[in-house]
C-alpha atoms as a PDB file:
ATOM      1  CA  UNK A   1       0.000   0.000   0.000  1.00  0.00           C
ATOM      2  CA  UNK A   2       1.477   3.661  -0.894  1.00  0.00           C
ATOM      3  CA  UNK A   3       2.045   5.888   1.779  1.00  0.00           C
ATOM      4  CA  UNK A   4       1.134   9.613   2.568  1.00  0.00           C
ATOM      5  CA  UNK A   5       2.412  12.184   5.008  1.00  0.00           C
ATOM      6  CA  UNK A   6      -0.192  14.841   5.925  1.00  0.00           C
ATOM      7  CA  UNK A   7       1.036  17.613   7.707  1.00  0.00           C
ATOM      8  CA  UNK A   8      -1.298  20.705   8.797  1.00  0.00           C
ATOM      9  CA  UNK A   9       0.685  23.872   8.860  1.00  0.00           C
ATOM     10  CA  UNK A  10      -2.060  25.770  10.546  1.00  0.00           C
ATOM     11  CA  UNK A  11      -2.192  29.636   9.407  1.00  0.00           C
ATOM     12  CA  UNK A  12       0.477  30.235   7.081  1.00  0.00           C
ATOM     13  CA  UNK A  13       1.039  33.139   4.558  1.00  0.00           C
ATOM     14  CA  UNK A  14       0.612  32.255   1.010  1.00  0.00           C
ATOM     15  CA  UNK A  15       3.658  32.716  -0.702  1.00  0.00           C
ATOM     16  CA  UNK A  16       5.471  30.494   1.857  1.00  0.00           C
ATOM     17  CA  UNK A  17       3.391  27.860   1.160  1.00  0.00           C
ATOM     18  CA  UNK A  18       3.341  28.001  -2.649  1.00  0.00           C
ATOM     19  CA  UNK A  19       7.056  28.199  -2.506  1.00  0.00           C
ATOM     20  CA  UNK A  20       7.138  24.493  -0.229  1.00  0.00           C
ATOM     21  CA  UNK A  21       4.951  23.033  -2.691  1.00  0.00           C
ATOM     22  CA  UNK A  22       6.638  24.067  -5.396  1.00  0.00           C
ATOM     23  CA  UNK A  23      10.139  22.486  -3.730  1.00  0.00           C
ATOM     24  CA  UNK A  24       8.480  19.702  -2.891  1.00  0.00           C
ATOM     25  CA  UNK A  25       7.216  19.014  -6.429  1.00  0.00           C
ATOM     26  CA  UNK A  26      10.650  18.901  -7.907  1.00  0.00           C
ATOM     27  CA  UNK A  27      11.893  16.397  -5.001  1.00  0.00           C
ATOM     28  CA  UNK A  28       8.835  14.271  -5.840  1.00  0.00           C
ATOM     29  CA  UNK A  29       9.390  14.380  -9.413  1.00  0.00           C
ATOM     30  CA  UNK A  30      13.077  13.310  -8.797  1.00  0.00           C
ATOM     31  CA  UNK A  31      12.110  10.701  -6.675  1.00  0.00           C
ATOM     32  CA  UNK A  32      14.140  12.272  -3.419  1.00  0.00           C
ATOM     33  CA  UNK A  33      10.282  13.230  -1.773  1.00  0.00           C
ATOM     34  CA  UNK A  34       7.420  10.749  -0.885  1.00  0.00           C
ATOM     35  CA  UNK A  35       3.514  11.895  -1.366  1.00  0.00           C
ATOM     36  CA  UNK A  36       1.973  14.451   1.136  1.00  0.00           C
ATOM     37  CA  UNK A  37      -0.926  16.229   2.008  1.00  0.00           C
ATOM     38  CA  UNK A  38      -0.811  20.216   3.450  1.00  0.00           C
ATOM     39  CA  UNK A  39      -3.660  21.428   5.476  1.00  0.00           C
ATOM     40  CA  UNK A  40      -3.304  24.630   6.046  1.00  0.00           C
ATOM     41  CA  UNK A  41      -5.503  28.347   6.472  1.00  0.00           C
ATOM     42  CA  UNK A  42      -4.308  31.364   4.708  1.00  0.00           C
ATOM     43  CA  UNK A  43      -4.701  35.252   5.721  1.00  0.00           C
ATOM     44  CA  UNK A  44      -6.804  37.075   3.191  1.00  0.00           C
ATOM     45  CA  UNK A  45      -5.604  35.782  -0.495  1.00  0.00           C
ATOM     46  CA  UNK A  46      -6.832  35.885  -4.070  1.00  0.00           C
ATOM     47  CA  UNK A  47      -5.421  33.894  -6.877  1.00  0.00           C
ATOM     48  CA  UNK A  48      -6.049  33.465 -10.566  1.00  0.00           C
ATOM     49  CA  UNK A  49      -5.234  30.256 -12.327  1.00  0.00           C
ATOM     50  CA  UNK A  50      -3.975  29.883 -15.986  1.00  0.00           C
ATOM     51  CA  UNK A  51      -7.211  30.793 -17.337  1.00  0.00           C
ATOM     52  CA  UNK A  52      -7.930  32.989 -15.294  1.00  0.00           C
ATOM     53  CA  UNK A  53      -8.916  37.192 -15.992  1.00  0.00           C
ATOM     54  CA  UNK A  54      -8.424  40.351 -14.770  1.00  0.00           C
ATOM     55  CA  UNK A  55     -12.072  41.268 -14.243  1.00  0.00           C
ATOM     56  CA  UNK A  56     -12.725  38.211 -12.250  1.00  0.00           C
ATOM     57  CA  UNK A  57     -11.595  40.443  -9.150  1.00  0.00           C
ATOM     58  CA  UNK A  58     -14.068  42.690  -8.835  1.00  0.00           C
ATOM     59  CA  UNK A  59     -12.479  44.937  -6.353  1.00  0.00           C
ATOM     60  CA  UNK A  60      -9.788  47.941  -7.148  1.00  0.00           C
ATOM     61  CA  UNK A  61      -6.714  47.228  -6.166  1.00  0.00           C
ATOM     62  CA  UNK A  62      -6.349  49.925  -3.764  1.00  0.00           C
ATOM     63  CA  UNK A  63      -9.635  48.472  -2.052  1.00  0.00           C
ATOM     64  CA  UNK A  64      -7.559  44.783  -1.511  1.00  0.00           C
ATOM     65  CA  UNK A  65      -3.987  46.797  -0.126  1.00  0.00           C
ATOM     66  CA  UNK A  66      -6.375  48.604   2.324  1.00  0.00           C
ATOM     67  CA  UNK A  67      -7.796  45.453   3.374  1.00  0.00           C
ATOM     68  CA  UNK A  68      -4.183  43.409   3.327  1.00  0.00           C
ATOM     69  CA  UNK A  69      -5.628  40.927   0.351  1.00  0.00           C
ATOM     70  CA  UNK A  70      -2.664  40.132  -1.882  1.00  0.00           C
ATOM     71  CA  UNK A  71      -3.266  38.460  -5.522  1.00  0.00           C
ATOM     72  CA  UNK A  72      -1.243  35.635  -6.718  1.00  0.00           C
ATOM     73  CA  UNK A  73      -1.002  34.633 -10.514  1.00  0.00           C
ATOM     74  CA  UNK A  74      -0.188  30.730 -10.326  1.00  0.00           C
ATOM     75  CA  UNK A  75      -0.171  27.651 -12.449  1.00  0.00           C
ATOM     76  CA  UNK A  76      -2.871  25.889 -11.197  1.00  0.00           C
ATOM     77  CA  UNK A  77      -6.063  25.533 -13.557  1.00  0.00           C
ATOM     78  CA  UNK A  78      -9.463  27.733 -13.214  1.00  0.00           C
ATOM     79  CA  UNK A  79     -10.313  30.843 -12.753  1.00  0.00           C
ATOM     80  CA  UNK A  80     -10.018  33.270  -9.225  1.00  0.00           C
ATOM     81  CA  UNK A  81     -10.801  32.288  -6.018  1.00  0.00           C
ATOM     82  CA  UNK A  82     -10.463  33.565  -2.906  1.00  0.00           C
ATOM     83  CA  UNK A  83      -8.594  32.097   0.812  1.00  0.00           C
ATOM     84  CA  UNK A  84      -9.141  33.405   4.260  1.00  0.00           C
ATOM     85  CA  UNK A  85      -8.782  31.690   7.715  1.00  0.00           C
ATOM     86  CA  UNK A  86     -12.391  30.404   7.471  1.00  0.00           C
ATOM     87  CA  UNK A  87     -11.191  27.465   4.891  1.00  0.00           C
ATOM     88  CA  UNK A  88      -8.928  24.556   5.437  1.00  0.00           C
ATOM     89  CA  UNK A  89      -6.913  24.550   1.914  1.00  0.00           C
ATOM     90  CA  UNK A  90      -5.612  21.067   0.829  1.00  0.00           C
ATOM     91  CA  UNK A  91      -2.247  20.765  -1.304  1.00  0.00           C
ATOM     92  CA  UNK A  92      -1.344  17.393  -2.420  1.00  0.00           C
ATOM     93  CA  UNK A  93       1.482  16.745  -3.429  1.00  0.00           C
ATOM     94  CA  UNK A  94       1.808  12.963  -5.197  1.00  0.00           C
ATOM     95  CA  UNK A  95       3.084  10.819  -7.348  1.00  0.00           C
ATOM     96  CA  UNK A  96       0.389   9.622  -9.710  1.00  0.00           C
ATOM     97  CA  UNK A  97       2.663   7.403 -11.545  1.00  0.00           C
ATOM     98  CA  UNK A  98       1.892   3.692  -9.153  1.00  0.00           C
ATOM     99  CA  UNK A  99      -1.382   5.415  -8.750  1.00  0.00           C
ATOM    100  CA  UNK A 100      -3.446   5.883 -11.420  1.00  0.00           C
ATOM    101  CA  UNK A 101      -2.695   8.048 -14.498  1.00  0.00           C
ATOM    102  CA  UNK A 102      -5.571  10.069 -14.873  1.00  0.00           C
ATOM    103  CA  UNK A 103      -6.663  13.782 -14.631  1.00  0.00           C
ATOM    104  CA  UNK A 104      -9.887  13.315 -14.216  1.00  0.00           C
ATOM    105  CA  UNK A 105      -9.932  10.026 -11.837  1.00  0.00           C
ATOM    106  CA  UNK A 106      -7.515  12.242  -9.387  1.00  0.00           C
ATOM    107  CA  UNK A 107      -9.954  15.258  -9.565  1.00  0.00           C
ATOM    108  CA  UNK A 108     -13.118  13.052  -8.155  1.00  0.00           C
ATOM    109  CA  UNK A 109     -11.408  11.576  -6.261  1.00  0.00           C
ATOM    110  CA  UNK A 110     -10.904  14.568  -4.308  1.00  0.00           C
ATOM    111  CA  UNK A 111     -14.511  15.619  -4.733  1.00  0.00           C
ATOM    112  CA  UNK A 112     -15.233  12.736  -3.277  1.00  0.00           C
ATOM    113  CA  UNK A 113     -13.085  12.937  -0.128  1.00  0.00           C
ATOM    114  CA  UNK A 114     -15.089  16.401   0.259  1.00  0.00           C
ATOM    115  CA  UNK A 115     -18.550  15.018  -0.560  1.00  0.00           C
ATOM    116  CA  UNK A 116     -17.661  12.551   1.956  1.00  0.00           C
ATOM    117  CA  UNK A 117     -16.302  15.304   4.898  1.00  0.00           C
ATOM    118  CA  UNK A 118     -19.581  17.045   4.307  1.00  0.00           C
ATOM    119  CA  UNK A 119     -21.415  13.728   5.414  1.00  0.00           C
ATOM    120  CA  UNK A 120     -20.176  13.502   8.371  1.00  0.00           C
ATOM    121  CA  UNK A 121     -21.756  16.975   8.975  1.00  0.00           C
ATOM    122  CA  UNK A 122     -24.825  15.845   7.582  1.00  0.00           C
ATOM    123  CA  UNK A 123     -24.358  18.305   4.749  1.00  0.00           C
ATOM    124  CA  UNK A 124     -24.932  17.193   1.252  1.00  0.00           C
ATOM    125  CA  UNK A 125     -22.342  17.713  -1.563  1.00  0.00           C
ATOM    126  CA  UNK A 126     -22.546  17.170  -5.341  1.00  0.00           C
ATOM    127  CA  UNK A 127     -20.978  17.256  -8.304  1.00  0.00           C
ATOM    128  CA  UNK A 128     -21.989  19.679 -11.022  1.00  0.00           C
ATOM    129  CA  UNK A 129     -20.642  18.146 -14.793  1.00  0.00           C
ATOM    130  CA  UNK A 130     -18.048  20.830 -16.491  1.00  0.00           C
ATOM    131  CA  UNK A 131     -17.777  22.805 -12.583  1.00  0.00           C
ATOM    132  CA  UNK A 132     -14.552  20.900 -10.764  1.00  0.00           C
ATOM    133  CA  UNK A 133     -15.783  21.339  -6.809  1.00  0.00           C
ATOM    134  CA  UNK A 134     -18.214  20.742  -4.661  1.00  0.00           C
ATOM    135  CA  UNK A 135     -21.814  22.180  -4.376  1.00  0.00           C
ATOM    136  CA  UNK A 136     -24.462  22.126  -1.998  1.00  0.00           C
ATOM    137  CA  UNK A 137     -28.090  22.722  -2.677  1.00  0.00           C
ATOM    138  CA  UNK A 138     -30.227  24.549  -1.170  1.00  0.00           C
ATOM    139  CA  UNK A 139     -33.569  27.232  -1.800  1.00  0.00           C
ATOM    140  CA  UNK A 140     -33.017  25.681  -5.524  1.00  0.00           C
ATOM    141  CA  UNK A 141     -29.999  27.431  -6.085  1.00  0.00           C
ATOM    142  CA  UNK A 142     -25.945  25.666  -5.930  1.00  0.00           C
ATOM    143  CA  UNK A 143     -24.152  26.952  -4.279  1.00  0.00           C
ATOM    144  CA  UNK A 144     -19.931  26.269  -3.846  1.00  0.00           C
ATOM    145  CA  UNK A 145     -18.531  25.059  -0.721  1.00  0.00           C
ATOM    146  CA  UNK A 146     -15.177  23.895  -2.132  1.00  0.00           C
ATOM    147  CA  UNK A 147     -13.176  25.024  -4.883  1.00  0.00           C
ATOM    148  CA  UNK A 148     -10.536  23.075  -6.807  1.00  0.00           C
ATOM    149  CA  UNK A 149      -7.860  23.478  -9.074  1.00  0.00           C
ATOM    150  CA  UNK A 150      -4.874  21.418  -9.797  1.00  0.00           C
ATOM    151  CA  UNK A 151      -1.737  21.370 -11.688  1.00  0.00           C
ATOM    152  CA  UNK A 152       0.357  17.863 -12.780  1.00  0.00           C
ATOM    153  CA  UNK A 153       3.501  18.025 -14.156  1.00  0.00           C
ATOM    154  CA  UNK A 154       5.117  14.619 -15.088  1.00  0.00           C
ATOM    155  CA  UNK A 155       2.014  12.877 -13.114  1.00  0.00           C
ATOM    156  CA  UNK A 156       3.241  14.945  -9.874  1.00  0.00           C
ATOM    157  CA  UNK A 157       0.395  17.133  -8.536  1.00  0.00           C
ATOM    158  CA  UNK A 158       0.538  20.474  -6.440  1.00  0.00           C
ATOM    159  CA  UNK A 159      -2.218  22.875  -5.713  1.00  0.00           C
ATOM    160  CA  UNK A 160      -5.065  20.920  -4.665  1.00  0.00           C
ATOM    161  CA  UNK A 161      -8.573  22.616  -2.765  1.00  0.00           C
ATOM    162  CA  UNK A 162     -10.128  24.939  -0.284  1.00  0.00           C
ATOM    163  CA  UNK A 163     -12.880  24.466   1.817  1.00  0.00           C
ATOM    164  CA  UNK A 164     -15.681  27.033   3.229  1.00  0.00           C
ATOM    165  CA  UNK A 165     -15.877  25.756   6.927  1.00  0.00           C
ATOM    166  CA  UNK A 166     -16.514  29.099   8.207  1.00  0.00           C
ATOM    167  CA  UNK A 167     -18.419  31.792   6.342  1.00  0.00           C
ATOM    168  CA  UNK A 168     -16.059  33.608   3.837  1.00  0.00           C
ATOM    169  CA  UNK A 169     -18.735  35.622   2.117  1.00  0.00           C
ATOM    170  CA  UNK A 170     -16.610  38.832   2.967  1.00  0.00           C
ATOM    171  CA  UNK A 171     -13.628  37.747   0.750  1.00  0.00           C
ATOM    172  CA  UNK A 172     -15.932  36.434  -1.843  1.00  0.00           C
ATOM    173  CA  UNK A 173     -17.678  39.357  -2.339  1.00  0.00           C
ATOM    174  CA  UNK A 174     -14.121  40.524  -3.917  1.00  0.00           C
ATOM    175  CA  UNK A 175     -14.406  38.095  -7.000  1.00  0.00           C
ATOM    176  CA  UNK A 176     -16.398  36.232  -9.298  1.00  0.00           C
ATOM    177  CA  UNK A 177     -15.872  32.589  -8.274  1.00  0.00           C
ATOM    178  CA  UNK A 178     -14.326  30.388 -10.910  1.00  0.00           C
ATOM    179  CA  UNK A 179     -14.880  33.417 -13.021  1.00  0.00           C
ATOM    180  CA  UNK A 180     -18.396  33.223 -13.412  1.00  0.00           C
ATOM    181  CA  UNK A 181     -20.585  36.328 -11.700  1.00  0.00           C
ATOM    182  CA  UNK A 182     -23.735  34.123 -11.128  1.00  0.00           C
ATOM    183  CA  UNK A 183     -22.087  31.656  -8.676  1.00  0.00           C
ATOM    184  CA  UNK A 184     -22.979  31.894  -5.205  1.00  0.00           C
ATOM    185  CA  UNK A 185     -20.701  30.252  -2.619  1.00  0.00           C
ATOM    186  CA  UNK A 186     -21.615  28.620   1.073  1.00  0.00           C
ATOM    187  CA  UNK A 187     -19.757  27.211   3.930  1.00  0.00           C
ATOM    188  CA  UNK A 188     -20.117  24.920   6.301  1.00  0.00           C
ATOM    189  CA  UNK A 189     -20.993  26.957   8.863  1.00  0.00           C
ATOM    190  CA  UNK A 190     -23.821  28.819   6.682  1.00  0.00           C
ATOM    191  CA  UNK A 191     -24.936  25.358   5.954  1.00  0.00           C
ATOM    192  CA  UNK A 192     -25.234  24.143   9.874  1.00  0.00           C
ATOM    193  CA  UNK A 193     -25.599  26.684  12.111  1.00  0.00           C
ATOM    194  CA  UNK A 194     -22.403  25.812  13.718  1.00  0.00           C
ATOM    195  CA  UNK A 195     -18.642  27.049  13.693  1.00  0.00           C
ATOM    196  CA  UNK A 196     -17.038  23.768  13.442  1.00  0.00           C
ATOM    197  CA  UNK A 197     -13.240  24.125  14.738  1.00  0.00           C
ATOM    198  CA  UNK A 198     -11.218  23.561  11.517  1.00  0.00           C
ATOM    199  CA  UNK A 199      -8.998  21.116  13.218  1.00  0.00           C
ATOM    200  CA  UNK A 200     -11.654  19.231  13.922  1.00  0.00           C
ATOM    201  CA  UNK A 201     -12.790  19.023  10.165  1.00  0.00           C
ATOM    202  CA  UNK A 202      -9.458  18.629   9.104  1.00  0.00           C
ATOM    203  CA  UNK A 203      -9.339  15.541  10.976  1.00  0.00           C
ATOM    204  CA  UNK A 204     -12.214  13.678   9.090  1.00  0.00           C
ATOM    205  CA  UNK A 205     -10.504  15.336   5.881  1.00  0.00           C
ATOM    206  CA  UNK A 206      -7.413  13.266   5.997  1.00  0.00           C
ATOM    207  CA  UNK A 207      -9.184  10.004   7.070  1.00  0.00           C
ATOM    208  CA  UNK A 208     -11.209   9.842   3.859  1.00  0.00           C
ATOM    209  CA  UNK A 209      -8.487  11.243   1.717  1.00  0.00           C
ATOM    210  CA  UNK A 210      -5.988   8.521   2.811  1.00  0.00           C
ATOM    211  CA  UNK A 211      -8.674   5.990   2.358  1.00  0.00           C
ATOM    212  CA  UNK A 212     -10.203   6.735  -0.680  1.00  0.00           C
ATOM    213  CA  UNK A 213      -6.918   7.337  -2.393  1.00  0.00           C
ATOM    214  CA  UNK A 214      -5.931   3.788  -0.862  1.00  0.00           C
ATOM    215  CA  UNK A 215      -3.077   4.970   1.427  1.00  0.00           C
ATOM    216  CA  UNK A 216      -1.447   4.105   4.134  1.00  0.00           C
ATOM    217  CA  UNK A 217      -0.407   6.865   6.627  1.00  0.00           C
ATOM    218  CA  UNK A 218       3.023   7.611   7.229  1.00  0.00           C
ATOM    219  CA  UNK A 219       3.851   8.038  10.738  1.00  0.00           C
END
């Protein structure tokens, strides 16, 4: 059975975390790094994928340097989308090679290890065709609780997901979600009633990541 490493950084500014990942990626790729999972929270944060434009962010950006919300260009796929310390962001970082080569196999299966979080909270998550994420319904409308983009290089992945456990609505309001001005976004909080510590979520995270992606946990 392949093993995983999952190690939750807690609070950590963007940049520092991008830059691990992005060591980490060229040890994996070179065989000198074994696969691993970051948890982690991020202060205020916007960043635009490859496909990503300009007028996805809908506020100036004198608005975001008075409010201390940086913007990152990066590799991943998708559009913008927007961190805070309400979400618990996910970067995995493995080898797909002994796995299973294939883009979209890796990308439900981490839908999947979010639908099945949500469960535990009694909260329902879906699967919208052509929309990578997670959506919960509700008053007849979806609405996004995770977001997820991902890049592979070599069948290596970094970048990974983010999910709403507290209400980010504030840092949403900044952007168009995935690019797209009709999405509305929820959390799990706004879905329960209940500020669930995000250590505690983070918890049932990594159990259903390591065993729907068949790992074993390395110690």
């Amino acid at each position: 059975m392949p093993r995983c490493e999952i190690v939750d950084l807690g609070l950590q500014p963007y940049q520092m975390v991008l830059d691990l990942q992005r060591s980490l990626l060229t040890q994996l790729k070179e065989g000198q790094a074994g696969n691993i999972l970051i948890l982690c929270s991020h202060p205020p944060v916007i960043t635009i994928g490859k496909s990503g434009k300009a007028s996805s962010i809908k506020a100036q950006r004198e608005i975001l340097a008075q409010r201390g919300v940086d913007v990152f260009e990066v590799e991943r796929g998708g559009d913008a989308t927007y961190h805070g310390p309400g979400q618990i962001v996910g970067y995995p970082l493995l080898d797909l090679n002994p796995l299973r080569r294939d883009v979209g196999w890796y990308v439900r299966t981490l839908e999947e290890v979010l639908i099945a979080t949500l469960a535990n909270y009694r909260v329902t998550g879906a699967r919208i065709p052509g929309k990578p994420g997670v959506w919960v319904e509700r008053d007849g409308e979806s609405r996004k609780i995770c977001s997820i983009g991902v890049k592979l290089s070599r069948w290596c992945t970094m970048h990974g997901f983010s999910l709403n456990v507290l209400s980010c609505q504030d840092g949403f309001q900044l952007i168009d979600p995935c690019g797209m001005p009709e999405v509305s976004t929820t959390s799990l909080e706004e879905e329960t009633c209940v500020g669930y510590p995000l250590g505690d979520v983070a918890l049932s995270l990594s159990r259903h990541f390591l065993e729907l992606f068949a790992f074993d946990r390395e110690e």
